[in-house]
PDB file of N, CA and C in Angstrom:
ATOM      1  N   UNK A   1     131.105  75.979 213.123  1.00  0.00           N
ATOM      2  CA  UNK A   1     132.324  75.408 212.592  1.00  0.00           C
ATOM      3  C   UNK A   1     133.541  76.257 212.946  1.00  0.00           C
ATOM      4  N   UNK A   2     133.489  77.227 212.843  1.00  0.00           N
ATOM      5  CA  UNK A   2     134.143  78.629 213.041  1.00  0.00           C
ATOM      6  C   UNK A   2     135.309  78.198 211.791  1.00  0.00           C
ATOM      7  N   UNK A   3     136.199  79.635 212.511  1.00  0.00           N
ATOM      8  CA  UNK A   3     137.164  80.451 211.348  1.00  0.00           C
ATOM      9  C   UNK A   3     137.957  79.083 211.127  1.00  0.00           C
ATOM     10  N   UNK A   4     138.949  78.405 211.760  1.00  0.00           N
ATOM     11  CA  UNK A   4     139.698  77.202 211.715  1.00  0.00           C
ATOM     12  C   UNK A   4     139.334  76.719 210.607  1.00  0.00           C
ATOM     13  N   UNK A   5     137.939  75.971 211.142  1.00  0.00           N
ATOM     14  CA  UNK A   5     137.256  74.794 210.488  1.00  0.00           C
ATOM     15  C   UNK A   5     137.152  75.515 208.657  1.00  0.00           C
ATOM     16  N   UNK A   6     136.681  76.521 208.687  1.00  0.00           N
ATOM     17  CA  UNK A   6     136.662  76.977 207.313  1.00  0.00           C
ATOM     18  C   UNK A   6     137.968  77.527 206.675  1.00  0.00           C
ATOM     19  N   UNK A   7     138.827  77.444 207.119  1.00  0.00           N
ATOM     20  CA  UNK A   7     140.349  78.105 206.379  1.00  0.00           C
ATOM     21  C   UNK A   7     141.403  76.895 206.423  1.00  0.00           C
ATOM     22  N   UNK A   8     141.029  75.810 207.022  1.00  0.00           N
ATOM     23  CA  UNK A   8     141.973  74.811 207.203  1.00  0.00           C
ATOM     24  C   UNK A   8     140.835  73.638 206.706  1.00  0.00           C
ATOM     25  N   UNK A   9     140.568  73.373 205.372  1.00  0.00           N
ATOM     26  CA  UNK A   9     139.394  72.788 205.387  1.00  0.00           C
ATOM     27  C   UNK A   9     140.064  70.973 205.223  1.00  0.00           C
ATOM     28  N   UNK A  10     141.152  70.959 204.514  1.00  0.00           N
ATOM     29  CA  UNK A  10     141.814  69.163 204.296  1.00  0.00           C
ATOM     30  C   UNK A  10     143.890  69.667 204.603  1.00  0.00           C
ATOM     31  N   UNK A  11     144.354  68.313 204.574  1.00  0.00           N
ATOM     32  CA  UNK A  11     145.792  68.821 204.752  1.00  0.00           C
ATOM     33  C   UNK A  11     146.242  68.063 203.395  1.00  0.00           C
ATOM     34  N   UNK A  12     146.717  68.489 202.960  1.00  0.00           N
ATOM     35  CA  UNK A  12     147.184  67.373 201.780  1.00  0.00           C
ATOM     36  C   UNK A  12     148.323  66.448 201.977  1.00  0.00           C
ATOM     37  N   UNK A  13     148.231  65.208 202.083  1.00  0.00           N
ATOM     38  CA  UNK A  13     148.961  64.070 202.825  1.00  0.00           C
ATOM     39  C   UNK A  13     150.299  63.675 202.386  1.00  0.00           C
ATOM     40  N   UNK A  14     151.055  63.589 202.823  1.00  0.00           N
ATOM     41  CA  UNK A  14     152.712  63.355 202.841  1.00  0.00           C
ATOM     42  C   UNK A  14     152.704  61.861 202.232  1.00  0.00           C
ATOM     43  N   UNK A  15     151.969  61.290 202.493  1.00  0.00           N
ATOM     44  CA  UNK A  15     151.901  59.514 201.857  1.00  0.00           C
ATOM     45  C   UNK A  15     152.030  59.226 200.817  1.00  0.00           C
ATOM     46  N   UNK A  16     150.839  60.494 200.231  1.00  0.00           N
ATOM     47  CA  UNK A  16     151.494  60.233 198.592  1.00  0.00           C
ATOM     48  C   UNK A  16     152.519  60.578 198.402  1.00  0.00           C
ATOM     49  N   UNK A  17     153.716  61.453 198.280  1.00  0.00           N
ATOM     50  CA  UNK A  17     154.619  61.164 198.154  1.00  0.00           C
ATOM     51  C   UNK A  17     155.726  60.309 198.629  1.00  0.00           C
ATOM     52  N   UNK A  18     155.674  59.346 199.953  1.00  0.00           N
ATOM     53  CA  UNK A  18     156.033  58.160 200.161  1.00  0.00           C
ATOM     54  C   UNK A  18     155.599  57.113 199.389  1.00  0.00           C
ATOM     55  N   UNK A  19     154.312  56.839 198.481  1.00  0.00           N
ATOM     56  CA  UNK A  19     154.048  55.999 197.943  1.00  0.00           C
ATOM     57  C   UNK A  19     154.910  56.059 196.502  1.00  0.00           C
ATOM     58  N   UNK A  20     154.450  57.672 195.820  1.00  0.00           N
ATOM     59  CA  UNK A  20     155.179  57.992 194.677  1.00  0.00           C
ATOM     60  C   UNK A  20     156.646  57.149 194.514  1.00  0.00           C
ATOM     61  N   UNK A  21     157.186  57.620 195.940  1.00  0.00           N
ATOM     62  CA  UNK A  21     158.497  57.269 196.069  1.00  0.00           C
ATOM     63  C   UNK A  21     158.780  55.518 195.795  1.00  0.00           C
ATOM     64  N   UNK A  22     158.001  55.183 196.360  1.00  0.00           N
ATOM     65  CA  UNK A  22     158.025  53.964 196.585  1.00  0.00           C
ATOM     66  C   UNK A  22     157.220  52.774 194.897  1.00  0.00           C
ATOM     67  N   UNK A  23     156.584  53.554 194.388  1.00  0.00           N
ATOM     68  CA  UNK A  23     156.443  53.005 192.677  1.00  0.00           C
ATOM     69  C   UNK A  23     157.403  53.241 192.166  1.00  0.00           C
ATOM     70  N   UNK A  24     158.122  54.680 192.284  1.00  0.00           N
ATOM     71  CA  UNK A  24     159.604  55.219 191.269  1.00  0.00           C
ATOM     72  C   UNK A  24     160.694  53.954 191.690  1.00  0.00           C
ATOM     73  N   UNK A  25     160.527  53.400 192.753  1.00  0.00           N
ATOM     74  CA  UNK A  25     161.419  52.085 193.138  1.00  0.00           C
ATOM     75  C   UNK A  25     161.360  50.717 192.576  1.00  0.00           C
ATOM     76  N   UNK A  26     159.704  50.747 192.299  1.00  0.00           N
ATOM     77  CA  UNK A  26     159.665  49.216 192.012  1.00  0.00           C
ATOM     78  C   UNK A  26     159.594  49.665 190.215  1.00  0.00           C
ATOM     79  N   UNK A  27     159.244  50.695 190.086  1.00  0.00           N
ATOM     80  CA  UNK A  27     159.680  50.965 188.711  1.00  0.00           C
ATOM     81  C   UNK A  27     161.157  50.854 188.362  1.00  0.00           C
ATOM     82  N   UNK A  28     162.390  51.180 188.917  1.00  0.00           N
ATOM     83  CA  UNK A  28     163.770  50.986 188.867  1.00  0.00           C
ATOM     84  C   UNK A  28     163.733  49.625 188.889  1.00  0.00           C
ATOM     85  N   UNK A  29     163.328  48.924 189.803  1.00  0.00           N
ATOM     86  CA  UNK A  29     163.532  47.409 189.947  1.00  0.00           C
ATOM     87  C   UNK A  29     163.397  46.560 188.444  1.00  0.00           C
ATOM     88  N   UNK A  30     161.822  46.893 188.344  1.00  0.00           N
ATOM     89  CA  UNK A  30     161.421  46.567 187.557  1.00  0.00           C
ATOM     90  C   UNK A  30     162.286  46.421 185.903  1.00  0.00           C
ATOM     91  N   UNK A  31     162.647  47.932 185.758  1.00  0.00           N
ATOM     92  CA  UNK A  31     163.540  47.998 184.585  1.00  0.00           C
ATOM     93  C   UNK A  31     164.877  47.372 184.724  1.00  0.00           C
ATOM     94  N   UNK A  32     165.502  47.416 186.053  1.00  0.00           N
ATOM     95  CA  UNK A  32     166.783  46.430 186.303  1.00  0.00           C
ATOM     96  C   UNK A  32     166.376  44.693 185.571  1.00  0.00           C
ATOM     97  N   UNK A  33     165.238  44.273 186.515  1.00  0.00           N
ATOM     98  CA  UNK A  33     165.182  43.418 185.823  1.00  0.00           C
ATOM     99  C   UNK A  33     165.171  43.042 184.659  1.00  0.00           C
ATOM    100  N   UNK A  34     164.479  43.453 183.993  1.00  0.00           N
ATOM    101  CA  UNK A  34     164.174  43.242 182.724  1.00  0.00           C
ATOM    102  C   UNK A  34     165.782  43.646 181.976  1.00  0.00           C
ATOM    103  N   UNK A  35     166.277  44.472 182.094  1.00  0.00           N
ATOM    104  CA  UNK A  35     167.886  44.395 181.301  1.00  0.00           C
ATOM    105  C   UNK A  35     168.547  43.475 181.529  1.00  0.00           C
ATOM    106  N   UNK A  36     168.644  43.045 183.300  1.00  0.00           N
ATOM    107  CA  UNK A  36     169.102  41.801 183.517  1.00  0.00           C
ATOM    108  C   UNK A  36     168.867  40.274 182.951  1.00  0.00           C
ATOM    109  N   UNK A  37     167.419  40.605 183.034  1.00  0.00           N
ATOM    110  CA  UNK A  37     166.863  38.967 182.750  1.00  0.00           C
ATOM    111  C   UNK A  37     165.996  39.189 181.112  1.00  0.00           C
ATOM    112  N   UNK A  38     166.240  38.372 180.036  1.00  0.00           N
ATOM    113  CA  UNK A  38     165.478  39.171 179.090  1.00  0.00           C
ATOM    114  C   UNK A  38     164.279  37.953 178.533  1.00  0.00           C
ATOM    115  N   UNK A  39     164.038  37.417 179.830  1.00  0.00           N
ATOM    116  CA  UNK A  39     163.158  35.899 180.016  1.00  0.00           C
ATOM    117  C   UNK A  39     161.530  36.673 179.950  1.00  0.00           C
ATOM    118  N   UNK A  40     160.687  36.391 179.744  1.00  0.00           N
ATOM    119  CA  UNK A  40     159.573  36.770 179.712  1.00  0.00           C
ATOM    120  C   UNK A  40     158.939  38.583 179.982  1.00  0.00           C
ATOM    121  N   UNK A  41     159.764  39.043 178.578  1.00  0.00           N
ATOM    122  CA  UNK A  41     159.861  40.483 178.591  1.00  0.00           C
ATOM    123  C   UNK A  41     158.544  41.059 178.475  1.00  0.00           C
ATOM    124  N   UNK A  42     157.219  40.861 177.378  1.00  0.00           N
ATOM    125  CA  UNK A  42     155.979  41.355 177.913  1.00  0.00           C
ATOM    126  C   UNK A  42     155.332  41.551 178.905  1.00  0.00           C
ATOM    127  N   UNK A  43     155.737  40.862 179.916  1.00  0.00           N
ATOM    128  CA  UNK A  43     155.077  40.631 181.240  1.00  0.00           C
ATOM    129  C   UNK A  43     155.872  41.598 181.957  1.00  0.00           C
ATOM    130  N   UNK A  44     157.246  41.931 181.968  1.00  0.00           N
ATOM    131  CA  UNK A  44     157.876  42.971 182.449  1.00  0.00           C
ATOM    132  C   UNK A  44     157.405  44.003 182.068  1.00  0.00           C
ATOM    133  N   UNK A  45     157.243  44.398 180.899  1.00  0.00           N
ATOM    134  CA  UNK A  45     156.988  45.727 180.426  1.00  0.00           C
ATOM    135  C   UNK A  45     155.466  46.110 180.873  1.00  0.00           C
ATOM    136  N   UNK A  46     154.841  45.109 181.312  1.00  0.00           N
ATOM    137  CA  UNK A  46     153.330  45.622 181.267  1.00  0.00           C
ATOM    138  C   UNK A  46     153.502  45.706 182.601  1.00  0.00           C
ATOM    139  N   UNK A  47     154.363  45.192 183.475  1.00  0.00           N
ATOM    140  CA  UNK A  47     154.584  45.602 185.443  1.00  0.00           C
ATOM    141  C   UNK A  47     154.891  47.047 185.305  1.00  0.00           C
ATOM    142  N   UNK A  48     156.248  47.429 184.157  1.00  0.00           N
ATOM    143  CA  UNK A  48     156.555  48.837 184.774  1.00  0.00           C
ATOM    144  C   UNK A  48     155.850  49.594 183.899  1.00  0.00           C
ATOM    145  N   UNK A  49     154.707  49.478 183.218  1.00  0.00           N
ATOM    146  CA  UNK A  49     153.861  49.883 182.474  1.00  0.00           C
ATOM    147  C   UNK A  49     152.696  50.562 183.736  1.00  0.00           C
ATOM    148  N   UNK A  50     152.376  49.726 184.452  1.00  0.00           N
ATOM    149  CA  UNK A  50     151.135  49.345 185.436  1.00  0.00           C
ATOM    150  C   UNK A  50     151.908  50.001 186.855  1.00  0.00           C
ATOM    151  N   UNK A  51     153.042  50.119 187.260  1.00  0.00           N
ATOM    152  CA  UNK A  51     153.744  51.199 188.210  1.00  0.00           C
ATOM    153  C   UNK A  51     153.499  52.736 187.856  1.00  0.00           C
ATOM    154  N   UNK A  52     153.821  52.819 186.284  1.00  0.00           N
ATOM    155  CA  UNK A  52     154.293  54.267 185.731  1.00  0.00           C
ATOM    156  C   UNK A  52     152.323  54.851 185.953  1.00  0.00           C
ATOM    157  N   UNK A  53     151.753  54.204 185.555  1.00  0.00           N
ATOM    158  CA  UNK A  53     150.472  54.587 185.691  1.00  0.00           C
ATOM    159  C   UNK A  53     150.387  55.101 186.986  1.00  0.00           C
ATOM    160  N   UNK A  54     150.181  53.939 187.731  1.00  0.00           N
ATOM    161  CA  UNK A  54     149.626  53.918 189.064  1.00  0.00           C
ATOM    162  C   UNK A  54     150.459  55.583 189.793  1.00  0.00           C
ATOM    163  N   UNK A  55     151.804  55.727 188.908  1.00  0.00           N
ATOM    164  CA  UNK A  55     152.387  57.308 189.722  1.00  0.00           C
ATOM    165  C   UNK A  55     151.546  58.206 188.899  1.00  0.00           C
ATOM    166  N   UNK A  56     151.017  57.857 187.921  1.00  0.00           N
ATOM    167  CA  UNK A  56     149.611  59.261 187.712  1.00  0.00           C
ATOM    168  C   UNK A  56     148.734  59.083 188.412  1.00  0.00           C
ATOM    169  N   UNK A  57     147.897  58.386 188.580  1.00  0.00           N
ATOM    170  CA  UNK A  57     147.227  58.801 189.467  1.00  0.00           C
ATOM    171  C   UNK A  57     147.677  59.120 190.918  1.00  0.00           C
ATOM    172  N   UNK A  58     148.668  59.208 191.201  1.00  0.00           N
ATOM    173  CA  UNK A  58     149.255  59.277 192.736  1.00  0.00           C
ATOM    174  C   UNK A  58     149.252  60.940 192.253  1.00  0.00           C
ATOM    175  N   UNK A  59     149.699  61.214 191.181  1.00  0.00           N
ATOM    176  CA  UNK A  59     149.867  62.558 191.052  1.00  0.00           C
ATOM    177  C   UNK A  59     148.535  63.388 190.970  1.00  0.00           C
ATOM    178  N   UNK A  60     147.813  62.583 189.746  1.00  0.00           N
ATOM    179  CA  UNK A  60     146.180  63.369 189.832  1.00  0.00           C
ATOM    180  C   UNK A  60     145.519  63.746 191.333  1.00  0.00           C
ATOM    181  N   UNK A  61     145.794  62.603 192.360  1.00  0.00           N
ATOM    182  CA  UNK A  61     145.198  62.962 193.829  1.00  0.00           C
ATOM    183  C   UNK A  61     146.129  63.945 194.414  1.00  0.00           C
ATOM    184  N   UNK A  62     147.274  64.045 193.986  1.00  0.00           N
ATOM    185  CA  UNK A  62     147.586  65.369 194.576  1.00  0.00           C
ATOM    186  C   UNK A  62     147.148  66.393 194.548  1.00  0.00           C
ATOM    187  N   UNK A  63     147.282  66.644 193.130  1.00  0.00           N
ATOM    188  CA  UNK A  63     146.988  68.062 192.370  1.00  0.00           C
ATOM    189  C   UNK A  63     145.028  68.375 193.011  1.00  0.00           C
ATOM    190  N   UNK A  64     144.361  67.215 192.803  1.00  0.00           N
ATOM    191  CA  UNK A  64     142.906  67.312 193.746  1.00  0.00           C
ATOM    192  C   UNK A  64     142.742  67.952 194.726  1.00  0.00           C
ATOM    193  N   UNK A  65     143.818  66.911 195.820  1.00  0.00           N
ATOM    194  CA  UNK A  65     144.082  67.493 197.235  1.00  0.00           C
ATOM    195  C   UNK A  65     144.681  69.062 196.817  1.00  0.00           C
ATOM    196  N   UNK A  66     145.581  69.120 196.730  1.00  0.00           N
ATOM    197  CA  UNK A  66     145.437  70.559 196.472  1.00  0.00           C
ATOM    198  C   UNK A  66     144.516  71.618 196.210  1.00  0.00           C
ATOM    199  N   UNK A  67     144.039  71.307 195.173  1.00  0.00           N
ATOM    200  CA  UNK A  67     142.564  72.171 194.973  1.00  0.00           C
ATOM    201  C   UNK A  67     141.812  72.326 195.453  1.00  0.00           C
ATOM    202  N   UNK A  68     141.846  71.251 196.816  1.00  0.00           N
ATOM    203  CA  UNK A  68     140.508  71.548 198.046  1.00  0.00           C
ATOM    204  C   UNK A  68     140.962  72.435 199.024  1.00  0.00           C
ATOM    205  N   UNK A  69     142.310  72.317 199.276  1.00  0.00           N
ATOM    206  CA  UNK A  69     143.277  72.471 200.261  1.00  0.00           C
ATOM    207  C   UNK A  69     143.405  74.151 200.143  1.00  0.00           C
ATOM    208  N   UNK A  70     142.949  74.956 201.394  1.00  0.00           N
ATOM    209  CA  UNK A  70     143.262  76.535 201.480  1.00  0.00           C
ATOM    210  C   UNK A  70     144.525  76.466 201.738  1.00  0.00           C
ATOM    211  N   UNK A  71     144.937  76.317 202.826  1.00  0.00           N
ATOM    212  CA  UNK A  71     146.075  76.533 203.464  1.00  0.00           C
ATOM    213  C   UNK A  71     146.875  75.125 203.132  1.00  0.00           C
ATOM    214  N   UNK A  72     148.342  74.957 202.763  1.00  0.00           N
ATOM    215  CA  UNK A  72     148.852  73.718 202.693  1.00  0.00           C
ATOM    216  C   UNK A  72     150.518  73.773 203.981  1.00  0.00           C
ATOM    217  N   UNK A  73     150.688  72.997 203.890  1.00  0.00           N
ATOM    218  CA  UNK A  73     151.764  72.963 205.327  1.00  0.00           C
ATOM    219  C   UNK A  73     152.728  73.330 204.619  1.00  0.00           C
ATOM    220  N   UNK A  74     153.610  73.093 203.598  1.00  0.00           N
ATOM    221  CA  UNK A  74     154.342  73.854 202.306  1.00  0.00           C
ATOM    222  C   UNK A  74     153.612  74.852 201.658  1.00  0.00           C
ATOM    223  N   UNK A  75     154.532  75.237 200.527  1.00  0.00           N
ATOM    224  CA  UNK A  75     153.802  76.506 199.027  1.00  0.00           C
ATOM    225  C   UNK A  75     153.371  75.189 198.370  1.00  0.00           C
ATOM    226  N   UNK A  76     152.231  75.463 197.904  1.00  0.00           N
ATOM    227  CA  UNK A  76     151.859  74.495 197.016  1.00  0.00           C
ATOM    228  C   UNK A  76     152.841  74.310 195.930  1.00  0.00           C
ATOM    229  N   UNK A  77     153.834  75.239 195.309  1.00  0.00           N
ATOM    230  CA  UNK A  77     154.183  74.932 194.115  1.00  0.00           C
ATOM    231  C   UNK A  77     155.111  74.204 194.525  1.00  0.00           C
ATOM    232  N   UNK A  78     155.822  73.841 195.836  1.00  0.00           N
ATOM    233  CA  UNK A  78     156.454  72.700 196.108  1.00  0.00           C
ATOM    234  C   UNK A  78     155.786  71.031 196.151  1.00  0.00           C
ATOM    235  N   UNK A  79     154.816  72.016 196.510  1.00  0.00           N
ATOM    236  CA  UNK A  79     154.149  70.044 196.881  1.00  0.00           C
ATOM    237  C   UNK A  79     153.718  69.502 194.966  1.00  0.00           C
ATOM    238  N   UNK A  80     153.353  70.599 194.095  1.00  0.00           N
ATOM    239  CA  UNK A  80     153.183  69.910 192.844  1.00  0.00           C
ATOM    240  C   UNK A  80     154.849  69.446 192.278  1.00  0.00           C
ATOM    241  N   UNK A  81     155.605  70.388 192.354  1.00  0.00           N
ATOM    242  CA  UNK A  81     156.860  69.942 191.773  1.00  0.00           C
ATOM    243  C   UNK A  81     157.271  68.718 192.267  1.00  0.00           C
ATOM    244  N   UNK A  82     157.395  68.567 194.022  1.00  0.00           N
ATOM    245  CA  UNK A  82     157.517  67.284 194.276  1.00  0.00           C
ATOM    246  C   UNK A  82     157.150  65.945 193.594  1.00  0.00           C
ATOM    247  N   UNK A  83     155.776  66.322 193.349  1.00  0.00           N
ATOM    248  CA  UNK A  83     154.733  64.982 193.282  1.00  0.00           C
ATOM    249  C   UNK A  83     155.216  65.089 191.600  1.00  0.00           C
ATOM    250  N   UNK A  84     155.166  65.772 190.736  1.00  0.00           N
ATOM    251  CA  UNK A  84     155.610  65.874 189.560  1.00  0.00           C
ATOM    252  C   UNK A  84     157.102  65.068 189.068  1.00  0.00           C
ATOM    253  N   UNK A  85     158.160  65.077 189.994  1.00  0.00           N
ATOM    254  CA  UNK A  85     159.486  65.032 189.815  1.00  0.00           C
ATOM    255  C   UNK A  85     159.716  63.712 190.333  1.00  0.00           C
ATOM    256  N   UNK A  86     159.064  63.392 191.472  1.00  0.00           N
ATOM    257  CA  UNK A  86     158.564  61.835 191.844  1.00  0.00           C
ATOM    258  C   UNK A  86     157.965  60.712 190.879  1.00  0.00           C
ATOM    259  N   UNK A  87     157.276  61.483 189.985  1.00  0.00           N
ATOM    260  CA  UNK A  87     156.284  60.901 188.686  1.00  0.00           C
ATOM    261  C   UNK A  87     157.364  60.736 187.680  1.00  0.00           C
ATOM    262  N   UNK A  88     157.745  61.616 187.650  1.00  0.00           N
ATOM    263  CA  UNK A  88     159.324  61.709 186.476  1.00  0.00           C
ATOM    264  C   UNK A  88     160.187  60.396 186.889  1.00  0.00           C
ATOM    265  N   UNK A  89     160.613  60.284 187.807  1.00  0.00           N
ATOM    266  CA  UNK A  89     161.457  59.315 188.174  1.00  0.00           C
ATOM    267  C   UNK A  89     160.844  57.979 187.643  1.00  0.00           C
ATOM    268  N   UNK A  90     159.646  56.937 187.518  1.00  0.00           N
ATOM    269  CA  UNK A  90     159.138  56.109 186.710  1.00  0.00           C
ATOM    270  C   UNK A  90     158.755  56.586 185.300  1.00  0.00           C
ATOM    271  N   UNK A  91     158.928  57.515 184.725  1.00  0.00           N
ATOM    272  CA  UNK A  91     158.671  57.790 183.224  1.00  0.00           C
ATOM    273  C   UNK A  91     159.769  57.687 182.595  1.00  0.00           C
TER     274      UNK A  91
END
């Protein structure tokens, strides 16, 4: 396997935080709407209910990836704050 293969064992992926990014959006949407329109509000609340989630677990696979991850292409304590502050943005 050699030295590489064992010190560079996963990369932890930039996607999730494009995705993060991209729930913290439809989470904004989501709440626009619903101030805007105040027509079938349970069903809204359980969309940006079901976004805000879905950015925990975007976050739990980070923090994973991390933990497998020796070497990361950033300091890790950037890539958690990121993924953390990304999560914030739908809460």
């Amino acid at each position: 396997m050699g030295l590489k293969g064992w010190i560079i064992r996963r990369s932890v992926s930039f996607s999730t935080s494009s995705r993060s990014s991209r729930d913290g959006r439809r989470g904004c949407d989501g709440l626009a709407d619903l101030l805007h329109d105040f027509r079938d509000v349970p069903m809204k609340c359980r969309r940006i209910k079901d976004v805000e989630h879905h950015g925990d677990e975007i976050v739990h696979r980070v923090y994973e990836e991390l933990n497998k991850t020796f070497i990361t292409p950033i300091d890790r304590e950037d890539i958690q704050a990121l993924a953390t502050e990304l999560d914030n943005v739908s809460t």
